[in-house]
PDB file of N, CA and C in Angstrom:
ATOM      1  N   UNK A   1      21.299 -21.015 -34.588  1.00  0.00           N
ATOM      2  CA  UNK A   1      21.578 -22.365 -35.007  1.00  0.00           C
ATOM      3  C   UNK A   1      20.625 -22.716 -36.151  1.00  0.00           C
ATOM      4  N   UNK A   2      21.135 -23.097 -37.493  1.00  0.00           N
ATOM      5  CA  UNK A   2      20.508 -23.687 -38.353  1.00  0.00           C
ATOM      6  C   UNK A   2      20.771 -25.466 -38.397  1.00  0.00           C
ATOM      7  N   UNK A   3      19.702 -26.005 -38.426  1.00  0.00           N
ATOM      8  CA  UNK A   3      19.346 -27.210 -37.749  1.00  0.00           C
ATOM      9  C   UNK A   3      19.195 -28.241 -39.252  1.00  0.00           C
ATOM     10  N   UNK A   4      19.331 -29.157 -39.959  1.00  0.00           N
ATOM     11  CA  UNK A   4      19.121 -29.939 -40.327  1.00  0.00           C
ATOM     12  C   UNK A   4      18.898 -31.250 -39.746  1.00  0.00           C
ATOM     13  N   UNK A   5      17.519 -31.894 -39.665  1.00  0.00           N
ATOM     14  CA  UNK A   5      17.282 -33.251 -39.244  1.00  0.00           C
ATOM     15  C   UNK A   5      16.979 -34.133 -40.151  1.00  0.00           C
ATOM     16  N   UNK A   6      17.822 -35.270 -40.023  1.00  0.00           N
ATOM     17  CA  UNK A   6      17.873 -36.759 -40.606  1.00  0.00           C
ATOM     18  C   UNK A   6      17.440 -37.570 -39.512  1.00  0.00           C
ATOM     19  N   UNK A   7      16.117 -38.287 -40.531  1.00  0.00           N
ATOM     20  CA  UNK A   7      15.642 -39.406 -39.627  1.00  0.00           C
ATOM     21  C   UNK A   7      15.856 -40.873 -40.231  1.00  0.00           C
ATOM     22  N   UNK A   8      15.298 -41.790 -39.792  1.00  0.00           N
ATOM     23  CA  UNK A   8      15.474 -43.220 -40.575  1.00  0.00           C
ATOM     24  C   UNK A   8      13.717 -42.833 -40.818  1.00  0.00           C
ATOM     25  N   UNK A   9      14.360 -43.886 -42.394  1.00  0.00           N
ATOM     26  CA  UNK A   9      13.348 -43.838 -43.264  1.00  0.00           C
ATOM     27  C   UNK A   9      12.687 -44.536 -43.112  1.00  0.00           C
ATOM     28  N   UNK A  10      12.779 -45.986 -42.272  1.00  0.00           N
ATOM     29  CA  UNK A  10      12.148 -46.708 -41.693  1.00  0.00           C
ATOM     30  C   UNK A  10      11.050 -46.466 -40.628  1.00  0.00           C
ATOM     31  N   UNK A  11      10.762 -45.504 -40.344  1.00  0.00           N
ATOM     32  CA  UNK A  11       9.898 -44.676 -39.242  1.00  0.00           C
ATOM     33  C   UNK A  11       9.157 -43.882 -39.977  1.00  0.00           C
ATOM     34  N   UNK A  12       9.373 -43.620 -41.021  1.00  0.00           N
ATOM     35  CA  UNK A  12       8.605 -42.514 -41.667  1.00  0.00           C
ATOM     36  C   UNK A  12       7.190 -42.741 -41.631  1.00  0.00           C
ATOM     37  N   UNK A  13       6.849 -43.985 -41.505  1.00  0.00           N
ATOM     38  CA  UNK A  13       5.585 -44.505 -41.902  1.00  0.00           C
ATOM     39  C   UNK A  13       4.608 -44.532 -40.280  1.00  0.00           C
ATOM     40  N   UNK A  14       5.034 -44.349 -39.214  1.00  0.00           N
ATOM     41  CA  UNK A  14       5.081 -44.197 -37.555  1.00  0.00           C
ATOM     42  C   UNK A  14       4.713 -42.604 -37.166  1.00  0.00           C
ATOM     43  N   UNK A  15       5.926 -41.933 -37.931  1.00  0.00           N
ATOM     44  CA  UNK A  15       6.204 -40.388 -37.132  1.00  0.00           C
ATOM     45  C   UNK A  15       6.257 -39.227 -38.163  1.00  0.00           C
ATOM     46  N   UNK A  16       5.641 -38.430 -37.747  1.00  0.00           N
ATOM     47  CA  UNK A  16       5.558 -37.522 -38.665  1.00  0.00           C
ATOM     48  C   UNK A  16       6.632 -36.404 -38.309  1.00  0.00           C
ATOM     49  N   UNK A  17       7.107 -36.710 -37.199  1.00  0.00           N
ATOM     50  CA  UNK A  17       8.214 -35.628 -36.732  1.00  0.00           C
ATOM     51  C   UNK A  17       7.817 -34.663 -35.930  1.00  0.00           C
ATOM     52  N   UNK A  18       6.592 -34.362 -35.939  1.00  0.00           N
ATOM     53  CA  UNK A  18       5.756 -33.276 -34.625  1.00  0.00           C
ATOM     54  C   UNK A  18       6.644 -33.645 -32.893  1.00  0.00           C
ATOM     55  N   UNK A  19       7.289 -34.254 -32.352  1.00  0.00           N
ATOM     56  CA  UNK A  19       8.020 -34.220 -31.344  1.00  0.00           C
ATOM     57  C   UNK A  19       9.216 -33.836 -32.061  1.00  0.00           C
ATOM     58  N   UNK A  20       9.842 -33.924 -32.578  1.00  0.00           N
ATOM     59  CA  UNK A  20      11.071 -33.433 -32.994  1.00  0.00           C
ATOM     60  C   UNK A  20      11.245 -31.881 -33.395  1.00  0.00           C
ATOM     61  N   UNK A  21       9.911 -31.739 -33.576  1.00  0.00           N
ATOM     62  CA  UNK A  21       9.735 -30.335 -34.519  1.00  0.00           C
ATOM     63  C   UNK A  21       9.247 -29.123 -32.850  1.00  0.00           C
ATOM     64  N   UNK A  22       8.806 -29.852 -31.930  1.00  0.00           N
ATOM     65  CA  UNK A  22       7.798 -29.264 -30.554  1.00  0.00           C
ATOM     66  C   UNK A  22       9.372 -29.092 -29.550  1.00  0.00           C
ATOM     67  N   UNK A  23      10.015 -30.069 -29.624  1.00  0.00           N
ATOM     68  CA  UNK A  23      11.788 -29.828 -28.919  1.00  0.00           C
ATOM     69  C   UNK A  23      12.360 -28.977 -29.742  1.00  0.00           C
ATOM     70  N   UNK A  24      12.385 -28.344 -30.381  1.00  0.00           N
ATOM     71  CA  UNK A  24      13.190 -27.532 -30.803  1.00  0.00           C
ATOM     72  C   UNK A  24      12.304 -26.188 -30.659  1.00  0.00           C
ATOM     73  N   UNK A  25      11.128 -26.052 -30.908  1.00  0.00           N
ATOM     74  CA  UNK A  25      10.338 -25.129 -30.647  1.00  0.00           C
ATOM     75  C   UNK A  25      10.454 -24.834 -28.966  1.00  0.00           C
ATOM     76  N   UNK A  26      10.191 -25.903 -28.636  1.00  0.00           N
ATOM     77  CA  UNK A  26      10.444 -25.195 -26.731  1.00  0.00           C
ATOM     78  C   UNK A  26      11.614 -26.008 -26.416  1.00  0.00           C
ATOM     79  N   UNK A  27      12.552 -25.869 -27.202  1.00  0.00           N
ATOM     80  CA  UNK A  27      14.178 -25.716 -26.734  1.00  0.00           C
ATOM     81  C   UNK A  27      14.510 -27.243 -25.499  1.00  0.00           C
ATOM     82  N   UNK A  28      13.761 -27.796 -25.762  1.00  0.00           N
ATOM     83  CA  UNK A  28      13.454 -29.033 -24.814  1.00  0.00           C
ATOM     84  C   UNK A  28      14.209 -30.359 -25.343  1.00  0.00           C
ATOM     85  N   UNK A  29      14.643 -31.467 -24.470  1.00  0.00           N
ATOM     86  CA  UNK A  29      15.876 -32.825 -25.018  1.00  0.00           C
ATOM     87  C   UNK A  29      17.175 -32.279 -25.406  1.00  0.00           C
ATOM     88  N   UNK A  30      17.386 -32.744 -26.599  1.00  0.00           N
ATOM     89  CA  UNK A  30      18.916 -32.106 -27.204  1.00  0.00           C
ATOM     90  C   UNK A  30      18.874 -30.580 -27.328  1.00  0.00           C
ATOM     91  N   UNK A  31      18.086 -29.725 -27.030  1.00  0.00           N
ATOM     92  CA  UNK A  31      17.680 -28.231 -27.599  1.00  0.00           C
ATOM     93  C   UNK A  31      18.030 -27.661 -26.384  1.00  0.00           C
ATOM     94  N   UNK A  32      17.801 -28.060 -24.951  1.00  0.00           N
ATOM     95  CA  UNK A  32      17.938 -27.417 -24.129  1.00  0.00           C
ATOM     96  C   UNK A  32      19.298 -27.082 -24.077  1.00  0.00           C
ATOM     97  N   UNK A  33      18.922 -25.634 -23.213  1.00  0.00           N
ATOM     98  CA  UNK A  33      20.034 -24.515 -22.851  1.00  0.00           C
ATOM     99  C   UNK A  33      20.667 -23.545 -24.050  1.00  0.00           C
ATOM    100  N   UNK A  34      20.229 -24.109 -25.720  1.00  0.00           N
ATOM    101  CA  UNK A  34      20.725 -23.083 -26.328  1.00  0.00           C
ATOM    102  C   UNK A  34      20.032 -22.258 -26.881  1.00  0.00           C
ATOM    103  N   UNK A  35      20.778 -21.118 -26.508  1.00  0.00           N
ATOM    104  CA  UNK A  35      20.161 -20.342 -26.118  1.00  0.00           C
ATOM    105  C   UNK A  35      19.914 -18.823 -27.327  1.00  0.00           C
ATOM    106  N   UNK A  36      20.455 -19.311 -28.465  1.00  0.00           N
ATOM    107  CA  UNK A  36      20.214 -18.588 -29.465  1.00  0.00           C
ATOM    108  C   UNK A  36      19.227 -19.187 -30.903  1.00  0.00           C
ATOM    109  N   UNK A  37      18.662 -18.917 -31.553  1.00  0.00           N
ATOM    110  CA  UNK A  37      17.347 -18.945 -32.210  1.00  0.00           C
ATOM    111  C   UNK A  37      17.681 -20.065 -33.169  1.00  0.00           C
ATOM    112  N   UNK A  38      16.591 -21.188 -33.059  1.00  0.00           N
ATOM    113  CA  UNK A  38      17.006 -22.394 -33.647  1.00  0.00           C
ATOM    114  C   UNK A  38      16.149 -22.536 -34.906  1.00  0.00           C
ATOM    115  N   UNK A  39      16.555 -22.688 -36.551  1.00  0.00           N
ATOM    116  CA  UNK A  39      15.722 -22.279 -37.934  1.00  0.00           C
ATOM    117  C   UNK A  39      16.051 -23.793 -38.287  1.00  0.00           C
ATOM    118  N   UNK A  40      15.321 -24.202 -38.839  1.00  0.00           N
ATOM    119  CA  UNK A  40      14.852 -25.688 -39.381  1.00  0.00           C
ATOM    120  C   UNK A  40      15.201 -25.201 -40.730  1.00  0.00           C
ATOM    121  N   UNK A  41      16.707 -26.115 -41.277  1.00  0.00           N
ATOM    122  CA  UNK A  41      16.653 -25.791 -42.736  1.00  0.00           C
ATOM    123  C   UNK A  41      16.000 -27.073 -43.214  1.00  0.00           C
ATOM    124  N   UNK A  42      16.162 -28.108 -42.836  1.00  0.00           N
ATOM    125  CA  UNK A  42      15.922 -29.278 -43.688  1.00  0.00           C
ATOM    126  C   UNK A  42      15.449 -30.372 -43.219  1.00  0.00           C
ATOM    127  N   UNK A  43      14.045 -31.442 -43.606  1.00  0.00           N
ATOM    128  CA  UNK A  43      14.084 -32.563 -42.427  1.00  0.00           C
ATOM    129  C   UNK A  43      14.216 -33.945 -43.453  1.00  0.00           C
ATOM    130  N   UNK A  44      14.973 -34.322 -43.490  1.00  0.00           N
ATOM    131  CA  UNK A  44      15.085 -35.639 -44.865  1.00  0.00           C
ATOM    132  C   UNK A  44      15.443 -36.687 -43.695  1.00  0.00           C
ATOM    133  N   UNK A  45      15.030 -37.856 -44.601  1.00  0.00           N
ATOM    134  CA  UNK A  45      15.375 -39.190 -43.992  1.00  0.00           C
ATOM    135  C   UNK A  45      16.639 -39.199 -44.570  1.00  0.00           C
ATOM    136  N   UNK A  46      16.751 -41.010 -44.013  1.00  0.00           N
ATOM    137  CA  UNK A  46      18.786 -41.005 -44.567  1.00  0.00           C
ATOM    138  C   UNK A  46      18.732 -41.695 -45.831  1.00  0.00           C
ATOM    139  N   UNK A  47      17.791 -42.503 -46.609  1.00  0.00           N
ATOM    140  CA  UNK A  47      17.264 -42.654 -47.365  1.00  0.00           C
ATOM    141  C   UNK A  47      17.966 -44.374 -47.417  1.00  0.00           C
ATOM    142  N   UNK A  48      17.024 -45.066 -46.190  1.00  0.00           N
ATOM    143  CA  UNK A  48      17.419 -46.018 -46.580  1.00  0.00           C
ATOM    144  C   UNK A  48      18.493 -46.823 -46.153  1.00  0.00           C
ATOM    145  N   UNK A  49      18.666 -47.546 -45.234  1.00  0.00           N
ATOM    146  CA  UNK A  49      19.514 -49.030 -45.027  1.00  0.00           C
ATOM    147  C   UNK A  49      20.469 -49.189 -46.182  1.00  0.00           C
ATOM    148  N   UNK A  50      21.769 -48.870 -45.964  1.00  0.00           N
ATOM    149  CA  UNK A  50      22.499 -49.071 -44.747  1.00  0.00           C
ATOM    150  C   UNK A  50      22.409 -47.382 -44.729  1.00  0.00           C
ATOM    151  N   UNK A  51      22.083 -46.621 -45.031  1.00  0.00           N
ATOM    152  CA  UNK A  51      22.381 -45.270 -44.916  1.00  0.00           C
ATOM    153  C   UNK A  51      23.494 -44.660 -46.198  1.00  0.00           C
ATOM    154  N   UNK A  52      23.614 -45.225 -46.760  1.00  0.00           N
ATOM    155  CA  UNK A  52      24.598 -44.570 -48.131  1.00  0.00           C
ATOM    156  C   UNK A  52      24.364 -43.618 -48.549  1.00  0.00           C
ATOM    157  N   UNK A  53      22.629 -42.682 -48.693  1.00  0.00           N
ATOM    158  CA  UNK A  53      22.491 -41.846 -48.977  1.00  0.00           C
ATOM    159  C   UNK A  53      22.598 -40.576 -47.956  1.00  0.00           C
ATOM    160  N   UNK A  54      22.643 -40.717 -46.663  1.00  0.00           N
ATOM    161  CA  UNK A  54      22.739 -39.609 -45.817  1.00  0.00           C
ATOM    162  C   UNK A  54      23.632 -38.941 -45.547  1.00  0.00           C
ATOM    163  N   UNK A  55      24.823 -39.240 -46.304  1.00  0.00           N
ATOM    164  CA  UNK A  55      26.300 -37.922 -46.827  1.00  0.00           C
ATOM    165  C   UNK A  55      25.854 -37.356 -47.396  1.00  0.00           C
ATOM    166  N   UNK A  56      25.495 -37.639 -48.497  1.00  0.00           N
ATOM    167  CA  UNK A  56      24.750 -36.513 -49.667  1.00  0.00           C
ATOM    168  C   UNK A  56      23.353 -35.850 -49.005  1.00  0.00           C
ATOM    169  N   UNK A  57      22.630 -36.240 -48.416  1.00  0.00           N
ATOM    170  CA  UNK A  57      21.699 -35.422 -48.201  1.00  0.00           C
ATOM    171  C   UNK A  57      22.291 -34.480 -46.853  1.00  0.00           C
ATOM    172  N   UNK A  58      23.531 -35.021 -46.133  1.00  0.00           N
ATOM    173  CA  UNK A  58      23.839 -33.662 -44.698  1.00  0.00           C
ATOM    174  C   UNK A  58      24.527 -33.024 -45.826  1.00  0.00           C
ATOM    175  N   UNK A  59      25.059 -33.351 -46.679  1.00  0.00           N
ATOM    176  CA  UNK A  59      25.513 -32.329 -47.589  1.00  0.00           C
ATOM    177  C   UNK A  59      24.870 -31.288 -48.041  1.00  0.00           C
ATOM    178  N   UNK A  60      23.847 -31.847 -48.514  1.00  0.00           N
ATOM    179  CA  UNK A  60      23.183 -30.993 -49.322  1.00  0.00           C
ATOM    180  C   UNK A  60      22.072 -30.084 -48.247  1.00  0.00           C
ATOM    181  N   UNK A  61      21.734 -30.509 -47.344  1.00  0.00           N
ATOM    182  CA  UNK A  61      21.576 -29.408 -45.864  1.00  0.00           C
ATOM    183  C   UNK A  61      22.581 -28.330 -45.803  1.00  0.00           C
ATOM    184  N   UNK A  62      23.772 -28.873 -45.671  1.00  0.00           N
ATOM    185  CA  UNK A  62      24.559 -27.839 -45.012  1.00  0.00           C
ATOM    186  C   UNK A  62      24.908 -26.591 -46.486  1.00  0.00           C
ATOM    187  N   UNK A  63      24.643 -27.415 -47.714  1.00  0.00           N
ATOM    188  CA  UNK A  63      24.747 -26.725 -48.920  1.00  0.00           C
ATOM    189  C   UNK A  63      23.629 -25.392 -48.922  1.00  0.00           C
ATOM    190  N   UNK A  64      22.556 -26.121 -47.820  1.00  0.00           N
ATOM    191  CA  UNK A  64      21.255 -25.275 -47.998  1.00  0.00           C
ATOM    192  C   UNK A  64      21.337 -24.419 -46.815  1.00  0.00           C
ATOM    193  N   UNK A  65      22.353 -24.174 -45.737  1.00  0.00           N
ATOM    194  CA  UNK A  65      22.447 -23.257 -44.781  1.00  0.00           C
ATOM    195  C   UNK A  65      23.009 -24.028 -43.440  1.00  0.00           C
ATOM    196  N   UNK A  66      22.499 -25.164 -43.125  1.00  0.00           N
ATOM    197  CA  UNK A  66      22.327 -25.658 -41.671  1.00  0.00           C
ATOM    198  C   UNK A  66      23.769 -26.003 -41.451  1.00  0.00           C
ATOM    199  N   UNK A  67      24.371 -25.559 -40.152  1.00  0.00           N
ATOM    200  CA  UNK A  67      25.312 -25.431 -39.457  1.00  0.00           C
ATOM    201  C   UNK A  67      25.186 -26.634 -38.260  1.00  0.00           C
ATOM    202  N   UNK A  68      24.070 -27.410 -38.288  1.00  0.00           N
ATOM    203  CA  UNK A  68      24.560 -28.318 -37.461  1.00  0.00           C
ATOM    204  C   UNK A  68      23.491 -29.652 -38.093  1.00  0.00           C
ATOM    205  N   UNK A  69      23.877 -30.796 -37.962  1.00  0.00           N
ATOM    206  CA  UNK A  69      23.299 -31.793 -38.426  1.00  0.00           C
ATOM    207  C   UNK A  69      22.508 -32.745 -37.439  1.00  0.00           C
ATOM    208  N   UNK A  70      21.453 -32.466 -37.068  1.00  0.00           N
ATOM    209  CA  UNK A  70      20.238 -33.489 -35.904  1.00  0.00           C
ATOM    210  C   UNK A  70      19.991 -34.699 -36.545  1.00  0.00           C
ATOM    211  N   UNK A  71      20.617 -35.986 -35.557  1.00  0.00           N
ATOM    212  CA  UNK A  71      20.182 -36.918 -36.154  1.00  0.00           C
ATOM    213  C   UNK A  71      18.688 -37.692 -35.480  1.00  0.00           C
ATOM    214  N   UNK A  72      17.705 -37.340 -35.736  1.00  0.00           N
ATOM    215  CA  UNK A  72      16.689 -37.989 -34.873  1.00  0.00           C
ATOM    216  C   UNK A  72      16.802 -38.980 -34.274  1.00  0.00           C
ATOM    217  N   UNK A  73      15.686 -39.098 -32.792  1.00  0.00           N
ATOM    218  CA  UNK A  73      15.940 -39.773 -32.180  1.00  0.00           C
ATOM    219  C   UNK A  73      15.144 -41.600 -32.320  1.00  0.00           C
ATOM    220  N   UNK A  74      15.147 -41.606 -33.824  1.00  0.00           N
ATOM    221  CA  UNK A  74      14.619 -42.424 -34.084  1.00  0.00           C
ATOM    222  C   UNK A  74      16.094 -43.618 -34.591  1.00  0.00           C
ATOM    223  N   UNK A  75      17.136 -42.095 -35.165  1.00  0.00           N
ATOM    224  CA  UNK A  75      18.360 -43.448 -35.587  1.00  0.00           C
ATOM    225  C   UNK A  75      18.880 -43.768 -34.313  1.00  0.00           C
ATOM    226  N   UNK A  76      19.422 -42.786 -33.583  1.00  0.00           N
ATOM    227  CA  UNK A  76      20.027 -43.417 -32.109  1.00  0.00           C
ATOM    228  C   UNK A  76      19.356 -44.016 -31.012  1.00  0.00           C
ATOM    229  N   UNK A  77      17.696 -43.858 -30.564  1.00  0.00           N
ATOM    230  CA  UNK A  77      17.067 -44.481 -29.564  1.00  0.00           C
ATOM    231  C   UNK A  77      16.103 -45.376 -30.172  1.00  0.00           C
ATOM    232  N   UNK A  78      15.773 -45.217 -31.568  1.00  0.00           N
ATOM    233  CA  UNK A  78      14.592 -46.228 -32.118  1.00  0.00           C
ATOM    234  C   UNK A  78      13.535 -45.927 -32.219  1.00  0.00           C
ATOM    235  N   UNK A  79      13.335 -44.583 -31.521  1.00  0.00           N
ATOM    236  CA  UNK A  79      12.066 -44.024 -31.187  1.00  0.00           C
ATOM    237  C   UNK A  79      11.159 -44.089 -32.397  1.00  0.00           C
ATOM    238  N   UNK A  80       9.815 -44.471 -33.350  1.00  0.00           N
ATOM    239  CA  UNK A  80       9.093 -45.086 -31.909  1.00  0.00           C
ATOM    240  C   UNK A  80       9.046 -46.578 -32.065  1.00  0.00           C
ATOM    241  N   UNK A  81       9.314 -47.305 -32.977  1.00  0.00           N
ATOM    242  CA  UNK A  81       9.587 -48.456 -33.402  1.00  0.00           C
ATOM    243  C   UNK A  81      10.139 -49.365 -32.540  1.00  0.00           C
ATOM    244  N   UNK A  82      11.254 -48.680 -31.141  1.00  0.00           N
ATOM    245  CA  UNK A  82      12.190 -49.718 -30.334  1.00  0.00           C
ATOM    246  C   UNK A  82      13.174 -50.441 -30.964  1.00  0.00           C
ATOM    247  N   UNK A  83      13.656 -49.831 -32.267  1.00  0.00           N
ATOM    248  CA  UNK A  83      14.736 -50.571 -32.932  1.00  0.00           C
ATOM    249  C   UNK A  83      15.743 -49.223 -33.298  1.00  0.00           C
ATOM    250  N   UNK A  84      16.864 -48.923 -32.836  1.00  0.00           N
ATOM    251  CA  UNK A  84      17.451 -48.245 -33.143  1.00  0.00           C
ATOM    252  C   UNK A  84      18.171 -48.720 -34.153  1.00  0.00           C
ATOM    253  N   UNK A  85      18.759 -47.605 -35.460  1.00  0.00           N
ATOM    254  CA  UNK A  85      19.614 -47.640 -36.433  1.00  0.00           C
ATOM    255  C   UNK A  85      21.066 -48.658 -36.346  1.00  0.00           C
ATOM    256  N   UNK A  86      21.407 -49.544 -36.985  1.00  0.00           N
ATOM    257  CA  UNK A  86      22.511 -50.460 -36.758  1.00  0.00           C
ATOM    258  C   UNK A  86      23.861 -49.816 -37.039  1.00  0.00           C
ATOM    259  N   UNK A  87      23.294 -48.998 -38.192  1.00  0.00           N
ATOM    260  CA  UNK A  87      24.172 -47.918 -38.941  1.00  0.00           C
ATOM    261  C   UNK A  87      25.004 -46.462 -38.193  1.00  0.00           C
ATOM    262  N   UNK A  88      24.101 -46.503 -37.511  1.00  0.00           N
ATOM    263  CA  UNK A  88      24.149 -44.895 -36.962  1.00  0.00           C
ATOM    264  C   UNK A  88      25.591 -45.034 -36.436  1.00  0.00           C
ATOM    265  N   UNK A  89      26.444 -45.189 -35.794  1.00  0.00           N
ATOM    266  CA  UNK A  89      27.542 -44.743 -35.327  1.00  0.00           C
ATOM    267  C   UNK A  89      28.645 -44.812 -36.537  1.00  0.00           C
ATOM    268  N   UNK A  90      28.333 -45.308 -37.638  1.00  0.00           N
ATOM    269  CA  UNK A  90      28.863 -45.591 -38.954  1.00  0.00           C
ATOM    270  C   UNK A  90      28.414 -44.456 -39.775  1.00  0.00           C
ATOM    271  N   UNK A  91      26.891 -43.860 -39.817  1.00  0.00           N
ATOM    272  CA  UNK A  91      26.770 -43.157 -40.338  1.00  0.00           C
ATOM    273  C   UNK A  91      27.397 -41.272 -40.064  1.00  0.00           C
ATOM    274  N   UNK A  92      27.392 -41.430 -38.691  1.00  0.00           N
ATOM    275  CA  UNK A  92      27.783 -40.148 -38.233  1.00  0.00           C
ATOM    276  C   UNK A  92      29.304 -40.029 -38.289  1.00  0.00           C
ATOM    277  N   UNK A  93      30.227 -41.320 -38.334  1.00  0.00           N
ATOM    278  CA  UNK A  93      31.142 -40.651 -38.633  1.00  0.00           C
ATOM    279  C   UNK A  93      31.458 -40.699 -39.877  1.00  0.00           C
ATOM    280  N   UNK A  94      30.906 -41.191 -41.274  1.00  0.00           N
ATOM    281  CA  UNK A  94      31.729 -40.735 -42.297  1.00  0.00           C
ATOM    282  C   UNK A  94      30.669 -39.173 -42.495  1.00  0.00           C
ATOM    283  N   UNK A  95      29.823 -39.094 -41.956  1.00  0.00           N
ATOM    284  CA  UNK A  95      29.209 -37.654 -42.374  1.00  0.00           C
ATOM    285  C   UNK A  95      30.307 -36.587 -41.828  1.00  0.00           C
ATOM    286  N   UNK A  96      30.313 -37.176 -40.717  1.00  0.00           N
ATOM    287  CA  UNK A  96      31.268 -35.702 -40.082  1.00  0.00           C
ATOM    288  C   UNK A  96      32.963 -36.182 -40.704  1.00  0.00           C
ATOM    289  N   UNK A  97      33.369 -36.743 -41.327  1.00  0.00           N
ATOM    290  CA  UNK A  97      34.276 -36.720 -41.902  1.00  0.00           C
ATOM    291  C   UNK A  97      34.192 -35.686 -43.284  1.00  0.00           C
ATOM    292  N   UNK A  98      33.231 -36.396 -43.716  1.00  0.00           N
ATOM    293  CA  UNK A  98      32.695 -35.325 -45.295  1.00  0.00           C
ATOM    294  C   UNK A  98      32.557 -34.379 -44.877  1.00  0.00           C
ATOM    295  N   UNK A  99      31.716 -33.431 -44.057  1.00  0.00           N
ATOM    296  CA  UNK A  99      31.676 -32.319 -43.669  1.00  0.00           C
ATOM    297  C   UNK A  99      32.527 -31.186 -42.830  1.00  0.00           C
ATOM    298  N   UNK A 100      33.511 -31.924 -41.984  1.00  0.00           N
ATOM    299  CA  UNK A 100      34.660 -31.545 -41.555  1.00  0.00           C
ATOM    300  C   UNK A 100      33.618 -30.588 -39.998  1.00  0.00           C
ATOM    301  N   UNK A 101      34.488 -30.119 -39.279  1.00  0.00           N
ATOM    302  CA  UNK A 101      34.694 -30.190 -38.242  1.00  0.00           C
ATOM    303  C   UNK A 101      33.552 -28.683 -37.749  1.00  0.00           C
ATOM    304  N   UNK A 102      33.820 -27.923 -38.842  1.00  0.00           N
ATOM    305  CA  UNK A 102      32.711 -26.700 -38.670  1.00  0.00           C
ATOM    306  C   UNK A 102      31.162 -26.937 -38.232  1.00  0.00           C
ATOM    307  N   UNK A 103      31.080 -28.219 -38.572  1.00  0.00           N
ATOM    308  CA  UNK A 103      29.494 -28.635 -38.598  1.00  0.00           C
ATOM    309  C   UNK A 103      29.452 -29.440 -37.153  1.00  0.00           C
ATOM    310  N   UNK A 104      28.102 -28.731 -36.422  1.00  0.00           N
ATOM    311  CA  UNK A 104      28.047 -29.460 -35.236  1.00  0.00           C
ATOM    312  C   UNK A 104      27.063 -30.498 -35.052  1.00  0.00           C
ATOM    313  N   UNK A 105      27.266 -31.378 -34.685  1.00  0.00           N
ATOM    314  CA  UNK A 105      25.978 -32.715 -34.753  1.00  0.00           C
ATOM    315  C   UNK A 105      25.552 -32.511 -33.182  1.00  0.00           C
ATOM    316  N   UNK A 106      23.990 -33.441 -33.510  1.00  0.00           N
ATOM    317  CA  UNK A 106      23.509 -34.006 -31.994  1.00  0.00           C
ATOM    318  C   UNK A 106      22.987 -34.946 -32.339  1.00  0.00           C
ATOM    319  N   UNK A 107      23.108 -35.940 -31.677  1.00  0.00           N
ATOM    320  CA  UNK A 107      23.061 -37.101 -31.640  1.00  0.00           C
ATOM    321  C   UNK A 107      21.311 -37.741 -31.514  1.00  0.00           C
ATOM    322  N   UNK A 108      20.528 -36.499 -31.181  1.00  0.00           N
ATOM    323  CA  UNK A 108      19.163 -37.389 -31.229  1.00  0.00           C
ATOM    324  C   UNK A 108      18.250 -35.955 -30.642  1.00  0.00           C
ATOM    325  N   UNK A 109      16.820 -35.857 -30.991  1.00  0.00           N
ATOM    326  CA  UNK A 109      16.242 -34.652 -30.566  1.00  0.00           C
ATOM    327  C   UNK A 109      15.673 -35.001 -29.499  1.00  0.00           C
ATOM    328  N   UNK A 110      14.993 -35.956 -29.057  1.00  0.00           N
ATOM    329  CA  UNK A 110      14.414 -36.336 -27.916  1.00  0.00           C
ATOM    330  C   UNK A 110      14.295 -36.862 -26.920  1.00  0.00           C
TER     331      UNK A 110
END
């Protein structure tokens, strides 16, 4: 599994991503059970409220290898801020529209 993670950019300033980066290393939250070798192509934010830029950047992930698109668990649970993304169910589906059906998402790493 080649992994691209998008976080909100709004957190950037909170998290450096070391839990996101430690679940995938010990296969732990969204990671568990799979069971074949997980490579970090890419970790970009979405660049920004409302999210307009995070088509182009899962694009340009999946342009760069990654076969599945992680959306941190900062857009879907808020983590660590307590404000989850307003966007996020908006954002994931025009991504997975643009990207079509080959590309597998998860919904949050932690």
């Amino acid at each position: 599994m080649r992994v691209g993670i998008i976080r909100c950019q709004q957190t950037e300033d909170y998290c450096p991503g070391t839990t996101d980066f430690r679940m995938i290393r010990e296969k732990k939250g969204a990671f568990e059970g799979i069971e074949e070798e997980i490579e970090i192509v890419g970790f970009i934010n979405c660049g920004g409220c409302p999210a307009k830029k995070a088509v182009l950047r899962a694009r340009e992930l999946v342009k760069r290898g990654a076969d599945t698109i992680v959306f941190a668990s900062c857009i879907q649970k808020g983590t660590p801020i307590g404000y989850p993304c307003p966007f996020a169910k908006r954002m994931k589906e025009i991504i997975a529209k643009e990207l079509g059906e080959e590309i597998r998402f998860l919904d949050y790493t932690h």
